[in-house]
Protein backbone atom coordinates (compact mmCIF):
# COMPACT_ATOMS: atom_id res chain seq x y z
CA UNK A 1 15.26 80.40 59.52
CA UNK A 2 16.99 78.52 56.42
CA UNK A 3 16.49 74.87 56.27
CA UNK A 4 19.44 72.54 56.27
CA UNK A 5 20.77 71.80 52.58
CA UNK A 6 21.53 67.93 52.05
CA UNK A 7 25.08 67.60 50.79
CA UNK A 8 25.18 67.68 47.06
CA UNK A 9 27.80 64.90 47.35
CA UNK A 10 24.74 62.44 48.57
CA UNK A 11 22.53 63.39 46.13
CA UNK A 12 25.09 62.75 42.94
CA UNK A 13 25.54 59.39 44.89
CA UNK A 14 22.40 58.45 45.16
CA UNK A 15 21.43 59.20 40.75
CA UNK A 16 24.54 57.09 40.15
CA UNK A 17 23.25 54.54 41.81
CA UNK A 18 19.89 54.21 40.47
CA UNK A 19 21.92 54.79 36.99
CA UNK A 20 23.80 51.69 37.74
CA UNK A 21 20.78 49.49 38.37
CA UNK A 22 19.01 50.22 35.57
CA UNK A 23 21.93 49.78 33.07
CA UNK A 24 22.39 46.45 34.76
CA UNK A 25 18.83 45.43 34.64
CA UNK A 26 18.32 46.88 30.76
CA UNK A 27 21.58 45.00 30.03
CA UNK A 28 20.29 41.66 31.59
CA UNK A 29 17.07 41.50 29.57
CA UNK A 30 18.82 42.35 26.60
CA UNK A 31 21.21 39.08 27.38
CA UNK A 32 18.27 36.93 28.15
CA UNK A 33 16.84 38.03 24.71
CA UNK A 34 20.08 37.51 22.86
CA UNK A 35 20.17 33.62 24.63
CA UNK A 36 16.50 33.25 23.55
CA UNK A 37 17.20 34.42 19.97
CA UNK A 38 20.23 32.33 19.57
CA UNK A 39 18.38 28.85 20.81
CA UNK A 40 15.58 29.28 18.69
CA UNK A 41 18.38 30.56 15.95
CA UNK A 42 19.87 27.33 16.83
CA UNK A 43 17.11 24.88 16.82
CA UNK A 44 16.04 25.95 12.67
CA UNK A 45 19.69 25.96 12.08
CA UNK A 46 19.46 22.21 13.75
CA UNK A 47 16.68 21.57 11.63
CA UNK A 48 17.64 23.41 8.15
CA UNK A 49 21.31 21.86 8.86
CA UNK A 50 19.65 18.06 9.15
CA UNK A 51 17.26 18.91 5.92
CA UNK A 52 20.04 19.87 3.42
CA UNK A 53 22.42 16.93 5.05
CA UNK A 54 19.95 14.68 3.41
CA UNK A 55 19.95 12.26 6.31
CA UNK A 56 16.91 11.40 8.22
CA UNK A 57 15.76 8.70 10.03
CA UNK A 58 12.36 6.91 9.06
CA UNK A 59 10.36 6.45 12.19
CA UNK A 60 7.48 3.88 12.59
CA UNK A 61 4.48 4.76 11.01
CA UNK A 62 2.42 1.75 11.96
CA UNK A 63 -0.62 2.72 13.99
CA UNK A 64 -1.23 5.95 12.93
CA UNK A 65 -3.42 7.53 10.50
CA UNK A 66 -2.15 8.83 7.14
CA UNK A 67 -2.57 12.20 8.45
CA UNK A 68 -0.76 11.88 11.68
CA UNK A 69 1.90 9.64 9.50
CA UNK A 70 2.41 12.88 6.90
CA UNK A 71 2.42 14.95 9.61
CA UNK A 72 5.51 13.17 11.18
CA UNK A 73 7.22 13.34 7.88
CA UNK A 74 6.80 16.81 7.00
CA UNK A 75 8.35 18.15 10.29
CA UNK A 76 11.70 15.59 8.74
CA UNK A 77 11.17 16.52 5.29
CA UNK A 78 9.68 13.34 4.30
CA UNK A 79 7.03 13.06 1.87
CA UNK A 80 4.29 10.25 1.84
CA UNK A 81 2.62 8.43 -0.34
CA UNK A 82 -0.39 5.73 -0.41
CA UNK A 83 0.96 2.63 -1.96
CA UNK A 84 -1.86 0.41 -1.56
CA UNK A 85 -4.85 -0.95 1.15
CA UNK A 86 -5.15 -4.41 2.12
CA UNK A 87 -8.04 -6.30 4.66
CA UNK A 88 -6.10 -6.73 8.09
CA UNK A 89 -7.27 -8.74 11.35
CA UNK A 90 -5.06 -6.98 13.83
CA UNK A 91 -5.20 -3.24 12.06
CA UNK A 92 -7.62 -1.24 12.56
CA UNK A 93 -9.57 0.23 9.17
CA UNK A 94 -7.65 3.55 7.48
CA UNK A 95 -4.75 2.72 9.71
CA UNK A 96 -0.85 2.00 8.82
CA UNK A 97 0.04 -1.25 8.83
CA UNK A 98 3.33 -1.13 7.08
CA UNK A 99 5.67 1.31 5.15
CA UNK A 100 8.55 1.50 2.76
CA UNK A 101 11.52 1.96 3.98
CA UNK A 102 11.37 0.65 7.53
CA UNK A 103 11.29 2.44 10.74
CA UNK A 104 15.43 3.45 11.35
CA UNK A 105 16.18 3.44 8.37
CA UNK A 106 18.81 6.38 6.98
CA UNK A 107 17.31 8.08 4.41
CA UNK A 108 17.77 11.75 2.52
CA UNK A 109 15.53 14.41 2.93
CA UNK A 110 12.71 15.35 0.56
CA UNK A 111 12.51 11.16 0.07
CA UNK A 112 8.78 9.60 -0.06
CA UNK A 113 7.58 7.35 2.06
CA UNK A 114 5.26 4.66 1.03
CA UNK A 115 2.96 3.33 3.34
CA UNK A 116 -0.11 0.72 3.20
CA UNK A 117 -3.28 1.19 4.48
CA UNK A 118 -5.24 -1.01 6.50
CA UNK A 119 -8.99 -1.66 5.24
CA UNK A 120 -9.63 -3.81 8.79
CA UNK A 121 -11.17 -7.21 8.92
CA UNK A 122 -12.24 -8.45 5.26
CA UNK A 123 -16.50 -9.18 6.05
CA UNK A 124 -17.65 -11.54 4.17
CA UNK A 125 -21.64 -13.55 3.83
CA UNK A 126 -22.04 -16.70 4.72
CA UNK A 127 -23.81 -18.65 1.99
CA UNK A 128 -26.32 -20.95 1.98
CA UNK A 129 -24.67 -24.43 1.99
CA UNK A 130 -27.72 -26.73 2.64
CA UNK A 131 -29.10 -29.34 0.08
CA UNK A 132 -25.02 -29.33 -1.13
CA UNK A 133 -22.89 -32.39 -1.15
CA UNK A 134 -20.01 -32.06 1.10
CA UNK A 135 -17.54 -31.49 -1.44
CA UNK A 136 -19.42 -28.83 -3.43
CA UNK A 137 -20.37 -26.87 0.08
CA UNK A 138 -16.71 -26.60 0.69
CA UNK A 139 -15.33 -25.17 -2.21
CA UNK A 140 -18.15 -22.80 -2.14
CA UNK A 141 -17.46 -21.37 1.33
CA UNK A 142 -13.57 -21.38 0.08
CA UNK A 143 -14.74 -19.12 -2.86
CA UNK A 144 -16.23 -16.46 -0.75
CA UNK A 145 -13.27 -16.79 1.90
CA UNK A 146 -14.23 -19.04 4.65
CA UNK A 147 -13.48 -22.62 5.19
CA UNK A 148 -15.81 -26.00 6.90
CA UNK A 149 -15.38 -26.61 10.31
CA UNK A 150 -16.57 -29.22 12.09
CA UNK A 151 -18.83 -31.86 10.23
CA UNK A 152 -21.08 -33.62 12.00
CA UNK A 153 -22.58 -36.74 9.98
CA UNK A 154 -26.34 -37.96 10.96
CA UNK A 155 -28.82 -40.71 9.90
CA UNK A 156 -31.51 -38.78 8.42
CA UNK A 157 -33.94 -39.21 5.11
CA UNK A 158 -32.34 -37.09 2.72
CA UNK A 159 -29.65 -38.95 0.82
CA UNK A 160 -26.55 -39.55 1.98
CA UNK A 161 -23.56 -36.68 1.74
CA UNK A 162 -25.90 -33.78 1.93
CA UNK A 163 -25.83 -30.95 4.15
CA UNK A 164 -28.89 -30.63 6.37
CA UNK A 165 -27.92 -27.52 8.37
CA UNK A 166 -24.98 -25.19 8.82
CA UNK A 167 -23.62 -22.97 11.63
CA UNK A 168 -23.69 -19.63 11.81
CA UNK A 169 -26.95 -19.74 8.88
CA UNK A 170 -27.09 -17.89 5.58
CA UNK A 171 -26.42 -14.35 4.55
CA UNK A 172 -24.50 -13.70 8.63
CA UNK A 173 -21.86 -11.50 8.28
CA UNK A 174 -18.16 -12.74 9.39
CA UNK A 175 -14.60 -12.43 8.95
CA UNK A 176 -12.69 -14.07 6.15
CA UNK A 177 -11.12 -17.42 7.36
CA UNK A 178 -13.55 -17.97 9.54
CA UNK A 179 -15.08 -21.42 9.86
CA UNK A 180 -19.16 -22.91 8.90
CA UNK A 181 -19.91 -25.96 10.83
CA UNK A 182 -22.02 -28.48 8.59
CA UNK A 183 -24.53 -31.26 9.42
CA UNK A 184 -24.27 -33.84 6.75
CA UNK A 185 -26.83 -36.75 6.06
CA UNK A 186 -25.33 -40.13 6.84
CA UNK A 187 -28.81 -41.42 4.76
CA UNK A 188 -31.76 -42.44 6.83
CA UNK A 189 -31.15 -45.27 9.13
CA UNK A 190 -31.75 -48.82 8.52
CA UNK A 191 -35.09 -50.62 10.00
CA UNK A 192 -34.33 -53.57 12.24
CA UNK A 193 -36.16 -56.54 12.07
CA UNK A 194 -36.84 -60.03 13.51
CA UNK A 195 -35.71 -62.77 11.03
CA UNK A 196 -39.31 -64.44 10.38
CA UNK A 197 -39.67 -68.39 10.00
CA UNK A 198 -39.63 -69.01 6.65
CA UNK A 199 -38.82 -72.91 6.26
CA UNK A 200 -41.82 -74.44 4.82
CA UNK A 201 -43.46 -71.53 3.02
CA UNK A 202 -43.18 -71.30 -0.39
CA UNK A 203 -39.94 -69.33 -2.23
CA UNK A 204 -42.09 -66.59 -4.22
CA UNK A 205 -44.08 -66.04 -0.81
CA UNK A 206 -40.92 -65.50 1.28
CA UNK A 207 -39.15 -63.37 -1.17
CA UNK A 208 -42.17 -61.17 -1.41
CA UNK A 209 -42.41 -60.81 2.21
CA UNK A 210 -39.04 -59.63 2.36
CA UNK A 211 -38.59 -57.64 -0.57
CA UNK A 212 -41.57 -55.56 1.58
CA UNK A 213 -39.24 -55.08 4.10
CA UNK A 214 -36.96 -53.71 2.00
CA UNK A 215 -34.68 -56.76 2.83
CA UNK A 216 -32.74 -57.76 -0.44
CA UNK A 217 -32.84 -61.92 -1.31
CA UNK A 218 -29.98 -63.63 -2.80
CA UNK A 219 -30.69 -66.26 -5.67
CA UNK A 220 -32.53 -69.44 -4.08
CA UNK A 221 -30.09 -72.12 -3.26
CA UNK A 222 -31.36 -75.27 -4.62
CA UNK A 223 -31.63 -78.05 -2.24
CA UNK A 224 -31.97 -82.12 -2.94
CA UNK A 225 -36.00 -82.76 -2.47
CA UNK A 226 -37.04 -84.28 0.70
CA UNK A 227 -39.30 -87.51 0.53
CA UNK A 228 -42.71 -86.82 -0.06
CA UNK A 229 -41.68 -82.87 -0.44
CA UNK A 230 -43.23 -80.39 -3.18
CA UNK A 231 -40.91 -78.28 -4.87
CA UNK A 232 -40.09 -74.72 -4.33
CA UNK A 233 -40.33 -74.50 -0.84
CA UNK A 234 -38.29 -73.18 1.76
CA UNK A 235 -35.71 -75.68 3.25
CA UNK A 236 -33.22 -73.54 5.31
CA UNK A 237 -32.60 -70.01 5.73
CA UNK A 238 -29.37 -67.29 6.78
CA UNK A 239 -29.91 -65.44 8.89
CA UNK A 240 -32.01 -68.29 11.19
CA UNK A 241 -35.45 -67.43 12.64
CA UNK A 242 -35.80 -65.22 15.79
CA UNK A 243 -32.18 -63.81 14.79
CA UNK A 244 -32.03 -59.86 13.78
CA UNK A 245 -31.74 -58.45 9.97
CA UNK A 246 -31.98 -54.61 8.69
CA UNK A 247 -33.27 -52.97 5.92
CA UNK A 248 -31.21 -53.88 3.02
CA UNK A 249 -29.29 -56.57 4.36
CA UNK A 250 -29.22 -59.55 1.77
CA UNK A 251 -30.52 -63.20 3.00
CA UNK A 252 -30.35 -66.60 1.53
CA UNK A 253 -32.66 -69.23 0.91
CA UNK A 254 -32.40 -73.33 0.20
CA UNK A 255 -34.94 -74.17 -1.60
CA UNK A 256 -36.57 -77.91 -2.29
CA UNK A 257 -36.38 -78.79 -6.19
């Protein structure tokens, strides 16, 4: 028996169809291809356009390393150059810490920017400021970069004006402008002593005894001689008996004629 024939009408229907869908779905990607190619088109024409306008902004450069910095200007058609290195406290070493022009500035293309380097904190060595008179121990520390502090003035035995010790010591490494602290010698301190009783004894005796003291004696005051006194001997005295004197304080003596 002969099988049923499908309608060639539904068959011709059918290829025109499928025909029709993949004309529309060949024609879409070629769109899509044709939008991709004209924004990437677009974006070097963006680019090419802003380079041979010859304006470009300068952006900020500080922070970054000179490679990240040139980086950043090649992509504007900058160009960059090292224009010097200077110690910083706040920049970290082989880091920008300024530039030339300034960050917004309008600028042409293919111009250079100059930038400075940072070479970080500026380490210095403390030197050795002890056995120095005040004066001189300053200007040294000022000549290697750091300044006194605090100084502290104490009786010792070295003379007076002289540093005994310093905070932080010698040859310590630390940042220029930073302070040393100095202990200075105020000179060793003066003995205390009772005033001895000196009326009676003889002027050369009681000089000698204080001179050993280290207690200075003024010129003998002459005084009128007593009845039935002997010359040369010690009438009155300043400061009196019993009452304190130190080391290098200067007394006086009356002395009989």
């Amino acid at each position: 028996m002969d099988q049923p024939r499908q309608p060639e009408s539904t068959g011709r229907r059918s290829g025109f169809l499928w025909r029709a869908v993949k004309l529309l779905f060949e024609g879409g990607a070629v769109i899509l291809l044709m939008v991709l190619a004209a924004g990437v088109g677009g974006y070097f024409a963006l680019r090419l356009s802003a380079r041979s306008s010859g304006e470009v902004t300068v952006p900020d450069l500080t922070g970054m390393t000179v490679l990240e910095a040139g980086e950043k200007l090649t992509v504007l058609g900058l160009r960059i150059e090292v224009q010097g290195e200077r110690h910083d406290r706040l920049v970290a070493k082989d880091l920008v810490l300024g530039q030339e022009p300034h960050a917004g500035v309008s600028t042409r293309a293919g111009r250079t920017i100059r930038v400075v380097r940072s070479l970080g904190e500026a380490r210095v060595d403390v030197p050795d400021l002890t056995g120095r008179p005040v004066r001189e121990a300053r200007l040294e520390a000022q000549r290697v970069g750091l300044r006194v502090g605090a100084v502290t003035h104490v009786a010792w035995s070295r003379p007076p004006d002289r540093v005994i010790a310093q905070q932080p010591p010698a040859g310590s490494p630390r940042t220029a402008g930073d302070p040393v602290d100095l202990l200075v010698s105020s000179g060793r301190r003066a003995r205390m002593y009772v005033m001895p009783d000196l009326v009676g004894s003889t002027a050369e005796e009681s000089a000698a005894l204080l001179e050993r003291a280290g207690i200075r004696v003024a010129s003998a005051r002459s005084a009128e001689r007593t009845p039935g006194g002997s010359p040369g001997l010690v009438l009155a005295q300043n400061p009196a008996a019993g009452g304190p004197v130190r080391e290098r304080q200067v007394v006086s003596l009356a002395v009989s004629q």
